[in-house]
PDB file of N, CA and C in Angstrom:
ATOM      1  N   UNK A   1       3.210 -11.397  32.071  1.00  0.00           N
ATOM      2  CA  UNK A   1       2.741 -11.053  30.746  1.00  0.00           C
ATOM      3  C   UNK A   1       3.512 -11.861  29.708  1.00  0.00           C
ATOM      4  N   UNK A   2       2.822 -12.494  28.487  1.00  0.00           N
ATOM      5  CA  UNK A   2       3.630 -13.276  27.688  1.00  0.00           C
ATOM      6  C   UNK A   2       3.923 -12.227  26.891  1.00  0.00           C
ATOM      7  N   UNK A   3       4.827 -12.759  25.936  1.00  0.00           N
ATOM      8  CA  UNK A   3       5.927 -12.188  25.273  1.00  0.00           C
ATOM      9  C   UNK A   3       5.099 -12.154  23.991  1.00  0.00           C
ATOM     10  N   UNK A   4       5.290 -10.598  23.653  1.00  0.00           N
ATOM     11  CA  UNK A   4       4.996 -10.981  22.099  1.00  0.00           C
ATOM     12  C   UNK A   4       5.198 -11.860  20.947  1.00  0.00           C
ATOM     13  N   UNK A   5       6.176 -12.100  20.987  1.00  0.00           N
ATOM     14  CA  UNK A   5       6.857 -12.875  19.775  1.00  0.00           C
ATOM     15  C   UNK A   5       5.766 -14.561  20.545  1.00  0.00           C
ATOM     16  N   UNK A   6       5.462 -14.469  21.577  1.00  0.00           N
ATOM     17  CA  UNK A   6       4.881 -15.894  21.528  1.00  0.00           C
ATOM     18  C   UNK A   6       3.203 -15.967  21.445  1.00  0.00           C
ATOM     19  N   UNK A   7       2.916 -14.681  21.604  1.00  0.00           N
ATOM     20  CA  UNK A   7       1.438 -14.174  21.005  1.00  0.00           C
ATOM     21  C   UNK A   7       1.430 -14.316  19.180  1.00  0.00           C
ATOM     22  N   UNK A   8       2.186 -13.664  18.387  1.00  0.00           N
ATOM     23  CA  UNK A   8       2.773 -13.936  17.253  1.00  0.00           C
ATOM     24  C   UNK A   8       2.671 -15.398  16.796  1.00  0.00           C
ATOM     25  N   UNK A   9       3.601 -16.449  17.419  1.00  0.00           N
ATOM     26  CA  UNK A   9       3.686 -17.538  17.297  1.00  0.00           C
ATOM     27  C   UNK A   9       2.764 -18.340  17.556  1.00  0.00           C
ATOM     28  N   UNK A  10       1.949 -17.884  18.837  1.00  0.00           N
ATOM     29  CA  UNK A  10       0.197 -18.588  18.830  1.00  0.00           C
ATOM     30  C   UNK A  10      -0.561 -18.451  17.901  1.00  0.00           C
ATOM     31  N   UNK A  11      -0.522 -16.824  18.042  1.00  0.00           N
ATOM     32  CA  UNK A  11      -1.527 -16.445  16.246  1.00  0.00           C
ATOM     33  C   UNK A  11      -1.276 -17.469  15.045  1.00  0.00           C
ATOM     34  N   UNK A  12      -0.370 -17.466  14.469  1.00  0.00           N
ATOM     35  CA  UNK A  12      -0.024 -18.481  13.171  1.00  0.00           C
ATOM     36  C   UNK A  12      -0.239 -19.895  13.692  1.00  0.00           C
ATOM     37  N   UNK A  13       0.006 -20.465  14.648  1.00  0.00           N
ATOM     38  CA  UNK A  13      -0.375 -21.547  15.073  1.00  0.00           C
ATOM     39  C   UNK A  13      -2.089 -21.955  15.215  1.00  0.00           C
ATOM     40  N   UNK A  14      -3.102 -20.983  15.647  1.00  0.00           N
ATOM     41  CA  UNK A  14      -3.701 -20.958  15.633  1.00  0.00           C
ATOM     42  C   UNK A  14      -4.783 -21.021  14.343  1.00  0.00           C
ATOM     43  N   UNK A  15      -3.887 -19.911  13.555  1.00  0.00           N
ATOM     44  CA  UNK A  15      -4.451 -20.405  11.966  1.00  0.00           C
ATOM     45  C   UNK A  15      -4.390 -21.579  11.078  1.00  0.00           C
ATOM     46  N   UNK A  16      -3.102 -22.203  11.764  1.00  0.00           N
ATOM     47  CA  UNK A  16      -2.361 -22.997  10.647  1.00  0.00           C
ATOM     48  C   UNK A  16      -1.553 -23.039   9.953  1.00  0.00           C
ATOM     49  N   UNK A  17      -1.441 -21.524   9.588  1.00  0.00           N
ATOM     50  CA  UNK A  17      -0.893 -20.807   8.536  1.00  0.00           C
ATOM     51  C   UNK A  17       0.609 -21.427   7.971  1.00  0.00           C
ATOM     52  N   UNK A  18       1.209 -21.578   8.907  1.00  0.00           N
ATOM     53  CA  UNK A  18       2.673 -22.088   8.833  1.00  0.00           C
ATOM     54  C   UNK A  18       2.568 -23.639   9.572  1.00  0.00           C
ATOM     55  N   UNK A  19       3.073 -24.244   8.127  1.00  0.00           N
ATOM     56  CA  UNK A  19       2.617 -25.642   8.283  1.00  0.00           C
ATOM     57  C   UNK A  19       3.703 -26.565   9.369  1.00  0.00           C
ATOM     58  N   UNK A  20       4.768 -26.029   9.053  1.00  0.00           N
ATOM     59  CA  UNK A  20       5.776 -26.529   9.437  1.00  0.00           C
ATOM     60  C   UNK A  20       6.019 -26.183  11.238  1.00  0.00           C
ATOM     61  N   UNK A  21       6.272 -24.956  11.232  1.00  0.00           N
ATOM     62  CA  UNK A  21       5.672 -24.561  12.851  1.00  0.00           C
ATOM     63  C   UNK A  21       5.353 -25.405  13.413  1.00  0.00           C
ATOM     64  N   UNK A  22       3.512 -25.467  12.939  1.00  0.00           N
ATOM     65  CA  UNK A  22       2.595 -26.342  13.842  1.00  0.00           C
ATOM     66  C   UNK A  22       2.933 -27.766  13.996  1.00  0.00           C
ATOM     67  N   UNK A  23       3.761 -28.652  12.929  1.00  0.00           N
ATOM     68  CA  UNK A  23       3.706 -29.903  12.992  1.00  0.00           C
ATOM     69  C   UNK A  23       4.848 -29.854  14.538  1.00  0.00           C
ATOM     70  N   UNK A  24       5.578 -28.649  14.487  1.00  0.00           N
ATOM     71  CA  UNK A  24       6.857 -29.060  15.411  1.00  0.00           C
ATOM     72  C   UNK A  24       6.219 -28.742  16.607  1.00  0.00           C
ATOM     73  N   UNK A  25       5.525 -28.271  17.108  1.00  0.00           N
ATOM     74  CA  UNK A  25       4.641 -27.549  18.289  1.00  0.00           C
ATOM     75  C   UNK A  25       3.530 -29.130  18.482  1.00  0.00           C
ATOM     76  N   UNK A  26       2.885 -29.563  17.118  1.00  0.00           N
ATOM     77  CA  UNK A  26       2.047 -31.048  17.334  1.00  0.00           C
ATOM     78  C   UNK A  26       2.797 -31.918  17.995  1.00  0.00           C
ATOM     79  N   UNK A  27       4.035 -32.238  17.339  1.00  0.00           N
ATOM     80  CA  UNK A  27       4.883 -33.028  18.147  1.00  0.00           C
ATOM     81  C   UNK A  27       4.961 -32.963  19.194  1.00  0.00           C
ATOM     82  N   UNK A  28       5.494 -31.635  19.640  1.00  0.00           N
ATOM     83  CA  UNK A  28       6.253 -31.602  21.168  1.00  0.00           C
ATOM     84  C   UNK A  28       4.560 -31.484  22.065  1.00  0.00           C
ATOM     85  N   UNK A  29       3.520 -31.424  21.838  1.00  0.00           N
ATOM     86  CA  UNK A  29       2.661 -31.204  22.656  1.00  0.00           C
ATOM     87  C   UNK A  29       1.707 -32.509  22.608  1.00  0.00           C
ATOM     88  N   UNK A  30       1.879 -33.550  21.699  1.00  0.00           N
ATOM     89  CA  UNK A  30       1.254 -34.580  21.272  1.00  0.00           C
ATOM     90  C   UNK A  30       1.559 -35.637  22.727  1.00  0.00           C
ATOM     91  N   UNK A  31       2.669 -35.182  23.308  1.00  0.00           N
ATOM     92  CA  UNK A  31       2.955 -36.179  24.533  1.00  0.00           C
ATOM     93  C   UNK A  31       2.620 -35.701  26.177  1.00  0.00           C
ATOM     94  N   UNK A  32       1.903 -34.615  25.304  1.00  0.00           N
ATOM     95  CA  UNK A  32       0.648 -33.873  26.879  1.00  0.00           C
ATOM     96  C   UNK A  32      -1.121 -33.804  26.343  1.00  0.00           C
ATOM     97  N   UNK A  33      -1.718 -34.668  26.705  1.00  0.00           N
ATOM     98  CA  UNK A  33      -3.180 -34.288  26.486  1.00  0.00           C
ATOM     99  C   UNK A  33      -3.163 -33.009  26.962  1.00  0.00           C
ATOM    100  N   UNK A  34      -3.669 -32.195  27.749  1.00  0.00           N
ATOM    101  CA  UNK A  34      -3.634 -30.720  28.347  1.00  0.00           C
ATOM    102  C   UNK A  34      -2.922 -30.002  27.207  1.00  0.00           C
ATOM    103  N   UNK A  35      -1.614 -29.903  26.834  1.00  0.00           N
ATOM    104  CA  UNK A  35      -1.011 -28.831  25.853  1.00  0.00           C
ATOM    105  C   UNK A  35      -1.784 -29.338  24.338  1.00  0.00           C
ATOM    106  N   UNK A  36      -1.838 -30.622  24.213  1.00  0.00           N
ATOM    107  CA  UNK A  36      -2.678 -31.229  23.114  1.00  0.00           C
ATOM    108  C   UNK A  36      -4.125 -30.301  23.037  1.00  0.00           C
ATOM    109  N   UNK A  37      -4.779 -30.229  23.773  1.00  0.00           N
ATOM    110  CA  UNK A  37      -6.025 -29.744  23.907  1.00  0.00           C
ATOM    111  C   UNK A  37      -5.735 -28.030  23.601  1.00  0.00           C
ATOM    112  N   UNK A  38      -5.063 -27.825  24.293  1.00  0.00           N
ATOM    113  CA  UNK A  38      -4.977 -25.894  23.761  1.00  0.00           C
ATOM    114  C   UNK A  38      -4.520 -26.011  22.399  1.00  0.00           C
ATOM    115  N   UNK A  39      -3.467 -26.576  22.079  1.00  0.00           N
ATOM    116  CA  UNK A  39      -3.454 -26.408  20.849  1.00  0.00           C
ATOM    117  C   UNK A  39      -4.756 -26.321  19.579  1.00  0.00           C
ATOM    118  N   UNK A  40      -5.217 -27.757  20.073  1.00  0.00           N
ATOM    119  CA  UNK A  40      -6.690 -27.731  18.656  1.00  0.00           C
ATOM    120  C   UNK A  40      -7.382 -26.619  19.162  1.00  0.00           C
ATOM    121  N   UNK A  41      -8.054 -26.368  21.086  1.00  0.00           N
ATOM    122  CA  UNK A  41      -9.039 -25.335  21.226  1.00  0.00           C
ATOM    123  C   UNK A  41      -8.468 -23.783  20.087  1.00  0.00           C
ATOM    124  N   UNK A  42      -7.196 -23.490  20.188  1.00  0.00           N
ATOM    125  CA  UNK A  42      -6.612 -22.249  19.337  1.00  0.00           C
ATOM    126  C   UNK A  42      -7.035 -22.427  18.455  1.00  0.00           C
ATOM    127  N   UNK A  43      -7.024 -23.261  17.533  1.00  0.00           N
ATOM    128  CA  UNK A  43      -8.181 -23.482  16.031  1.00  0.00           C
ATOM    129  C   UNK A  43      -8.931 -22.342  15.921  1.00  0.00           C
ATOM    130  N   UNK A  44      -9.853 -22.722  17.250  1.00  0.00           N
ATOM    131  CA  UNK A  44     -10.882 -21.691  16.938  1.00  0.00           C
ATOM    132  C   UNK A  44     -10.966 -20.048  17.011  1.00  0.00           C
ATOM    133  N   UNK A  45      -9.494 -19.608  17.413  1.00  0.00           N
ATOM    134  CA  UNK A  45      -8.894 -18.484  17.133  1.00  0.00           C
ATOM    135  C   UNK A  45      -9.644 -17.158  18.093  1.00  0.00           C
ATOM    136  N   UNK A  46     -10.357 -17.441  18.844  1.00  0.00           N
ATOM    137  CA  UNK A  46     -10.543 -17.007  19.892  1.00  0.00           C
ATOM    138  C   UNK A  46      -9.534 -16.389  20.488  1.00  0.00           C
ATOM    139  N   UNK A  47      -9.049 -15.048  21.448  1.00  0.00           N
ATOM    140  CA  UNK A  47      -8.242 -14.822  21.754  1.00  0.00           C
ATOM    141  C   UNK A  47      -7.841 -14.948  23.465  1.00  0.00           C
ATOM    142  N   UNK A  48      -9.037 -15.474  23.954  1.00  0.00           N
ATOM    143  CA  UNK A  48      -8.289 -16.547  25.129  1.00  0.00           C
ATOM    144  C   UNK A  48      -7.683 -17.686  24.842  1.00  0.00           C
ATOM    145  N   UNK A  49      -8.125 -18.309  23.846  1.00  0.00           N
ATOM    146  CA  UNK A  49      -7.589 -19.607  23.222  1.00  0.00           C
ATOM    147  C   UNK A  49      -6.384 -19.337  22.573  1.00  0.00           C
ATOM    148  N   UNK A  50      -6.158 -18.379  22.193  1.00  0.00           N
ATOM    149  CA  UNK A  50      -4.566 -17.894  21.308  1.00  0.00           C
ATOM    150  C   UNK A  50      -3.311 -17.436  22.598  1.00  0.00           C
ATOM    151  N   UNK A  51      -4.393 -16.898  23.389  1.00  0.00           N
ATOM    152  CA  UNK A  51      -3.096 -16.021  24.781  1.00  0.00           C
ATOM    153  C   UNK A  51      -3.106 -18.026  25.796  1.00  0.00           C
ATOM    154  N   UNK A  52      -3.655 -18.732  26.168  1.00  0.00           N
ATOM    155  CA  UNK A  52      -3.402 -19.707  26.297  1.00  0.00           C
ATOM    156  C   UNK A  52      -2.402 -20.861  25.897  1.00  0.00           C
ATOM    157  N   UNK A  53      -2.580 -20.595  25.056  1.00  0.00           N
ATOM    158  CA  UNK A  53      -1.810 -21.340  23.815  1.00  0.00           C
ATOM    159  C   UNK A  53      -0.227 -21.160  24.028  1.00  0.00           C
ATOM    160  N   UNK A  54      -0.198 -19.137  23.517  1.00  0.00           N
ATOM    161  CA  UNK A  54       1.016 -18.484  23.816  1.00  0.00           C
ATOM    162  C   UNK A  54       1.711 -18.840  25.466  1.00  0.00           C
ATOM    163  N   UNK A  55       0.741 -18.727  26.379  1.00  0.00           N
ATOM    164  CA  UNK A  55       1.162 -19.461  27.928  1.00  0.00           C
ATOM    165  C   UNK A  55       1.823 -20.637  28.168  1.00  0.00           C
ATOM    166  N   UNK A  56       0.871 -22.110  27.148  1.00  0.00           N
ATOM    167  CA  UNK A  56       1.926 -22.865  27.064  1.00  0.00           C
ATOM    168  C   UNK A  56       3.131 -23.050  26.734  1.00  0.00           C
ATOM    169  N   UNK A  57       3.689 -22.013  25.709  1.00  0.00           N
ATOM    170  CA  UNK A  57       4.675 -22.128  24.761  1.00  0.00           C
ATOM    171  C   UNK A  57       5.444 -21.339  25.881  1.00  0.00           C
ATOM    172  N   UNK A  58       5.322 -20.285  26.636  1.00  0.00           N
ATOM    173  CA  UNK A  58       5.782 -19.698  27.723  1.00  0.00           C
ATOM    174  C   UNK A  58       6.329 -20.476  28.364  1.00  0.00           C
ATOM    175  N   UNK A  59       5.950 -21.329  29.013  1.00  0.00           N
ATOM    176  CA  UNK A  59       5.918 -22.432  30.049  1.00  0.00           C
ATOM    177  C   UNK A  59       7.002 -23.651  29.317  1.00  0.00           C
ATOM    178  N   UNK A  60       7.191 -23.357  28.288  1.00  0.00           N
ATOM    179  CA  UNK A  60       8.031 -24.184  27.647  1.00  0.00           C
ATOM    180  C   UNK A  60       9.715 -23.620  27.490  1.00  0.00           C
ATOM    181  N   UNK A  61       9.071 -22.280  27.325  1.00  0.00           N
ATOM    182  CA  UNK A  61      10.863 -21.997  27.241  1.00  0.00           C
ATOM    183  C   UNK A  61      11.411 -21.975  28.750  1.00  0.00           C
ATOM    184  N   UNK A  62      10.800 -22.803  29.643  1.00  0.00           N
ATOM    185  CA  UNK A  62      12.197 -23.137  30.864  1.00  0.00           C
ATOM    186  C   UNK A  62      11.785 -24.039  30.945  1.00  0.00           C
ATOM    187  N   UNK A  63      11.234 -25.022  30.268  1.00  0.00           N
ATOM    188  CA  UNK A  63      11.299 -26.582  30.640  1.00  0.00           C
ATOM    189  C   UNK A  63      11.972 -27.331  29.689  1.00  0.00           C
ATOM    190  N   UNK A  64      12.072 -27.190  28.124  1.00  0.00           N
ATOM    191  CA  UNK A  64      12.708 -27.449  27.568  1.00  0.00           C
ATOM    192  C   UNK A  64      13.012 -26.635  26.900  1.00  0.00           C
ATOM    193  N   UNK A  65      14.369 -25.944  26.918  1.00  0.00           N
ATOM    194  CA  UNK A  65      15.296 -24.929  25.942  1.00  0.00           C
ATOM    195  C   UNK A  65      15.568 -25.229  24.453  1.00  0.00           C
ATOM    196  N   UNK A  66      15.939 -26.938  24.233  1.00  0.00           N
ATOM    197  CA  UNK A  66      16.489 -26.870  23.310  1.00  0.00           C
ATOM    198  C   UNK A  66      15.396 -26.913  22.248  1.00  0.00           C
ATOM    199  N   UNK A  67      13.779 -27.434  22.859  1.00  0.00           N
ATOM    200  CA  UNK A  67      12.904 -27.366  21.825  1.00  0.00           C
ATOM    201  C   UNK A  67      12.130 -25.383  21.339  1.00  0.00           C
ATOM    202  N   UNK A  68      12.367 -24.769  22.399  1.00  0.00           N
ATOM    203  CA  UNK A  68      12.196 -23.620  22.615  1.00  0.00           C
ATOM    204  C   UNK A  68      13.081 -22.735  21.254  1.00  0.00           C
ATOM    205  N   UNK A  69      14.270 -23.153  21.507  1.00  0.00           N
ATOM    206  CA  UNK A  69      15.309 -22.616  20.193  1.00  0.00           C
ATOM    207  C   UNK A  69      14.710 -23.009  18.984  1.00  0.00           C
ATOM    208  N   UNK A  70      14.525 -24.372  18.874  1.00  0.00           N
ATOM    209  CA  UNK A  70      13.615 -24.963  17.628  1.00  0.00           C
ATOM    210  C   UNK A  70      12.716 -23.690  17.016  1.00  0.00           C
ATOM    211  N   UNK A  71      11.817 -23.788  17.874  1.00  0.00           N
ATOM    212  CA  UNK A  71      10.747 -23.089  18.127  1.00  0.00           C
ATOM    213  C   UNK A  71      11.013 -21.750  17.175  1.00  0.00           C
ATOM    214  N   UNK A  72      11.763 -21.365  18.249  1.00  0.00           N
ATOM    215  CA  UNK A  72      11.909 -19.392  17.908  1.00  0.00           C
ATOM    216  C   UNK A  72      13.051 -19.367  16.586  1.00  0.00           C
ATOM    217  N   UNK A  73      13.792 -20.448  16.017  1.00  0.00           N
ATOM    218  CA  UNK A  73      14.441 -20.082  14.685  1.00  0.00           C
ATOM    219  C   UNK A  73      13.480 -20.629  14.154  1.00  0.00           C
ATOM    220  N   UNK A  74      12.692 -21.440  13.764  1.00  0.00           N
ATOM    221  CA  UNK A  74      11.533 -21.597  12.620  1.00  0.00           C
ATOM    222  C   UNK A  74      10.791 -20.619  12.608  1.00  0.00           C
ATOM    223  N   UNK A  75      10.658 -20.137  13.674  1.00  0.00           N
ATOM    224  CA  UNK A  75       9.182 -18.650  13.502  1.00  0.00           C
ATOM    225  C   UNK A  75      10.134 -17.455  12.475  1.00  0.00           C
ATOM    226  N   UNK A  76      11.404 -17.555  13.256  1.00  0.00           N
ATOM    227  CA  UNK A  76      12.493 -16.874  11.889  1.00  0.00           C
ATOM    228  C   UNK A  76      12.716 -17.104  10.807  1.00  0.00           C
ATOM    229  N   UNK A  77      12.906 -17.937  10.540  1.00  0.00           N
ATOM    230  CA  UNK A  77      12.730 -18.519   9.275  1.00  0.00           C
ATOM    231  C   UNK A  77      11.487 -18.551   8.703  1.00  0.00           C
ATOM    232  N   UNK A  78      10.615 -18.351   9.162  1.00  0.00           N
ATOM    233  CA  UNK A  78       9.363 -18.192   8.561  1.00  0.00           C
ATOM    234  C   UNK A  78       8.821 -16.913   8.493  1.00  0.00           C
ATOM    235  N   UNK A  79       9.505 -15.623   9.402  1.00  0.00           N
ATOM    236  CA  UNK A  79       9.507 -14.311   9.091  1.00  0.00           C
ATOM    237  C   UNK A  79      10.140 -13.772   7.948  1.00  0.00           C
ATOM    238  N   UNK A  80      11.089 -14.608   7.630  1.00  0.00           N
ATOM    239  CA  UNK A  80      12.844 -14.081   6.684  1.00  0.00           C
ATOM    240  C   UNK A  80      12.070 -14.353   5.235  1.00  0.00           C
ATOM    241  N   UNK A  81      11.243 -15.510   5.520  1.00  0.00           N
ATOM    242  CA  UNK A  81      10.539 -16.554   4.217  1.00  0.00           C
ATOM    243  C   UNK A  81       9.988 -14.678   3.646  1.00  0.00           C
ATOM    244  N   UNK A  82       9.398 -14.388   4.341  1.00  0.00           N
ATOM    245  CA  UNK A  82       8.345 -13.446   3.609  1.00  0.00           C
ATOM    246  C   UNK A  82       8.523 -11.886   3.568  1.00  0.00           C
ATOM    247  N   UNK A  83      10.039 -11.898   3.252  1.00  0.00           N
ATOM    248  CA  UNK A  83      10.832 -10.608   2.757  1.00  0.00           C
ATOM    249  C   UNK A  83      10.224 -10.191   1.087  1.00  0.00           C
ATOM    250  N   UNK A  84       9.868  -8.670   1.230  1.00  0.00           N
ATOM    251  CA  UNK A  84       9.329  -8.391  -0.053  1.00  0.00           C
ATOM    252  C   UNK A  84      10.653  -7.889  -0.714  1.00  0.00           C
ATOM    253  N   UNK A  85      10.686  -8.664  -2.220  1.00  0.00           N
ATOM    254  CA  UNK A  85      11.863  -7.505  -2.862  1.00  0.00           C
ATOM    255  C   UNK A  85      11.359  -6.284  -3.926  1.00  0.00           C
ATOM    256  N   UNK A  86      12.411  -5.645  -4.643  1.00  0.00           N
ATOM    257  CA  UNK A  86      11.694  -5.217  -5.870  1.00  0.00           C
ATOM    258  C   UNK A  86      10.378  -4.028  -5.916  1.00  0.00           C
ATOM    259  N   UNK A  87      10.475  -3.821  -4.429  1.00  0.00           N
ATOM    260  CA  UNK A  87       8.967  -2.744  -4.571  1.00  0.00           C
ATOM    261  C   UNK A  87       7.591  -3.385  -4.543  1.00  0.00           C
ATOM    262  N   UNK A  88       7.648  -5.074  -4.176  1.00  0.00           N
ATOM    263  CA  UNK A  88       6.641  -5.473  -4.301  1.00  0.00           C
ATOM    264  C   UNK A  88       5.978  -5.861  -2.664  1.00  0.00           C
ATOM    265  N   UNK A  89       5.142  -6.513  -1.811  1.00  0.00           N
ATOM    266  CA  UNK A  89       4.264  -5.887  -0.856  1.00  0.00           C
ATOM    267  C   UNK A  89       4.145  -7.504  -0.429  1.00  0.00           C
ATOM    268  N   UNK A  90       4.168  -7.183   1.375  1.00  0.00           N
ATOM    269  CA  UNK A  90       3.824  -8.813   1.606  1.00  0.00           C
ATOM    270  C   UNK A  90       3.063  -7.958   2.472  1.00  0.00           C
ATOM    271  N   UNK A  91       1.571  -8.791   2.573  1.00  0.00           N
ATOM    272  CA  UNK A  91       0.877  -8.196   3.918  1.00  0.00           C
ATOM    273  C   UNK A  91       1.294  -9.140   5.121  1.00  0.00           C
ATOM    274  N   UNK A  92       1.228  -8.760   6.349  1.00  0.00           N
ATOM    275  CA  UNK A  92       0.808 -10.122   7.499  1.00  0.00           C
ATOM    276  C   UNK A  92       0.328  -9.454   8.176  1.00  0.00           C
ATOM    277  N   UNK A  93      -0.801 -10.453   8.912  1.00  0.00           N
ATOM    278  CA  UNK A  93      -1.204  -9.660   9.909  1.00  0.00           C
ATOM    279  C   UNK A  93      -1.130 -10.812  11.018  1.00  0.00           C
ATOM    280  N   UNK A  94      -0.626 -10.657  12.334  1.00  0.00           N
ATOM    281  CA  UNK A  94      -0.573 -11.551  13.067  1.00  0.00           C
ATOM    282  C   UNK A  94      -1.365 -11.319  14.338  1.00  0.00           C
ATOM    283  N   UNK A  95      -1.891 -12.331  15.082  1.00  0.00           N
ATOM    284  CA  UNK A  95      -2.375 -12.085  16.607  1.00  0.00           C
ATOM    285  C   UNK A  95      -3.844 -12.221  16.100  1.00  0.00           C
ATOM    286  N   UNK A  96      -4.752 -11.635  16.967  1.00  0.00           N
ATOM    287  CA  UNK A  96      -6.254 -11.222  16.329  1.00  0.00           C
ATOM    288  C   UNK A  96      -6.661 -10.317  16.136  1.00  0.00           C
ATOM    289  N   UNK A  97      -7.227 -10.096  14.973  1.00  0.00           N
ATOM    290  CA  UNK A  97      -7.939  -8.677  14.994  1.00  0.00           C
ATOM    291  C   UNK A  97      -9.601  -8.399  15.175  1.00  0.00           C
ATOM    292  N   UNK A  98      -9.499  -7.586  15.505  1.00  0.00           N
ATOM    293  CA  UNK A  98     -11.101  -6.950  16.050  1.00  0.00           C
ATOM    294  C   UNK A  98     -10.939  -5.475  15.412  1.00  0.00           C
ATOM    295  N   UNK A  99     -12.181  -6.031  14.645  1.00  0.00           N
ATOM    296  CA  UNK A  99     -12.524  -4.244  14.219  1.00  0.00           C
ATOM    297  C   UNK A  99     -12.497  -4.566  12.477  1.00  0.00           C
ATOM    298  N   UNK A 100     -12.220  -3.534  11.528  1.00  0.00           N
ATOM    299  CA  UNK A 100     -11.289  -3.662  10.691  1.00  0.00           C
ATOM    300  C   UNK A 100     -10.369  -3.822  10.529  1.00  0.00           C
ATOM    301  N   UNK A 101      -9.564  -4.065   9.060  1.00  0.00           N
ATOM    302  CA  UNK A 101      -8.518  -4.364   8.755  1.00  0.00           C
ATOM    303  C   UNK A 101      -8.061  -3.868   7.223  1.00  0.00           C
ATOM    304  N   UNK A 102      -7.179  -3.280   6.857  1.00  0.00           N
ATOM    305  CA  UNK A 102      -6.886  -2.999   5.624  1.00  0.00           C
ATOM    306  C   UNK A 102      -5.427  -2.802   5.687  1.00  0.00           C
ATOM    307  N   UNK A 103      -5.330  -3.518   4.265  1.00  0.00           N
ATOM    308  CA  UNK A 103      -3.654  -3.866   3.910  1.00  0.00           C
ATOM    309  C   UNK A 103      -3.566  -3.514   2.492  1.00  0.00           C
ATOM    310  N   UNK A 104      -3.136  -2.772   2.165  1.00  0.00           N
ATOM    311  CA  UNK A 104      -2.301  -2.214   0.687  1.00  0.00           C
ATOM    312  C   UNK A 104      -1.225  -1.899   0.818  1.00  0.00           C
ATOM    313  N   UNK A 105      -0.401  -1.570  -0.014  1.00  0.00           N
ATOM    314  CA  UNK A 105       0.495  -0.758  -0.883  1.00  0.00           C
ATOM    315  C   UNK A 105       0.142   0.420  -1.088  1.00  0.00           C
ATOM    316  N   UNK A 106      -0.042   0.919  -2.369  1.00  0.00           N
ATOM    317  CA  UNK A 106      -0.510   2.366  -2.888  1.00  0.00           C
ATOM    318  C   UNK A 106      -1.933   2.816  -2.701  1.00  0.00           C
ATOM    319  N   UNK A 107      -2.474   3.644  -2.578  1.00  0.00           N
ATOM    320  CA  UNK A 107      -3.892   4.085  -2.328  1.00  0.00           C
ATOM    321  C   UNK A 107      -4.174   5.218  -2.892  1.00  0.00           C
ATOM    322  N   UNK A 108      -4.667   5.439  -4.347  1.00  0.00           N
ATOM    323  CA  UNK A 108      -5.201   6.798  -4.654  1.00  0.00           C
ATOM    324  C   UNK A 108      -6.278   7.173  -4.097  1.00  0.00           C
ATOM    325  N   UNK A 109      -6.621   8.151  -3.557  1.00  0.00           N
ATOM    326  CA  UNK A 109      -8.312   8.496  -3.168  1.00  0.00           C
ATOM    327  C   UNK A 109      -8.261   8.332  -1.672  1.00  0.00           C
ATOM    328  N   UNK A 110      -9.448   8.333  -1.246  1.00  0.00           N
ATOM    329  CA  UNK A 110      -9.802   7.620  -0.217  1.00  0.00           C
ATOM    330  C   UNK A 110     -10.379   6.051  -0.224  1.00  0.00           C
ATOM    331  N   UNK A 111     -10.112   5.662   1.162  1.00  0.00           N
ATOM    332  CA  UNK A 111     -11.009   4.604   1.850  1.00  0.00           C
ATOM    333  C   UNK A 111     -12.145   4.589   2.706  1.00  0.00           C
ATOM    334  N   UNK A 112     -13.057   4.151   2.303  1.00  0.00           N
ATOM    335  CA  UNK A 112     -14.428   4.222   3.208  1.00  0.00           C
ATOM    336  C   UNK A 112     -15.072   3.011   3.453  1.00  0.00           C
ATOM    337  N   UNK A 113     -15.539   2.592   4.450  1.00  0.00           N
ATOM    338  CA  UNK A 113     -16.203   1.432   4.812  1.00  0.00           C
ATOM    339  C   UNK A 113     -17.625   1.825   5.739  1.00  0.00           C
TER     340      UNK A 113
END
């Protein structure tokens, strides 16, 4: 079973979302057609294409460690990035979702969809 934190790290990869991430993940996978290819297929955010993805990156933390560390302090640094202060609200939502989704802060009343 892969590891959350690398389901996490597929998800945003998969979006794009975190620019910096992906260029370091483009790199290190730019010198495998095969890891090259999961990467863009994740684009399409599919969630075989995202748990794939996360597999390669699996498969990476015992082949190369020191890019692996890379790896997992930028996803930190990119968690730390999006500390709310002040009472004010960061949403994220990571991985895929199916179904609905709702993200607030305060809510008078109800919600209905």
């Amino acid at each position: 079973m892969t590891e959350p934190i690398l389901l996490d790290i597929a998800g945003a990869l998969a979006t794009r979302a975190a620019t910096s991430l992906f260029e370091l993940v483009k790199n290190k996978f730019s010198r495998s057609p095969e890891q090259e290819a999961v990467l863009e297929a994740a684009n399409e955010q599919e969630p075989a294409t995202v748990r794939r993805l996360a597999g390669q990156l699996a498969a990476i933390q015992y082949e190369d460690e020191e890019f692996f560390g890379q790896l997992v302090t930028e996803w930190q640094k990119l968690r730390n990035e999006a500390q709310a202060d002040g009472g004010s609200v960061i949403n994220q939502v990571s991985g895929n979702v199916t179904g609905k989704l709702i993200q607030a802060r305060d809510i008078s009343g109800g919600i209905s969809m």
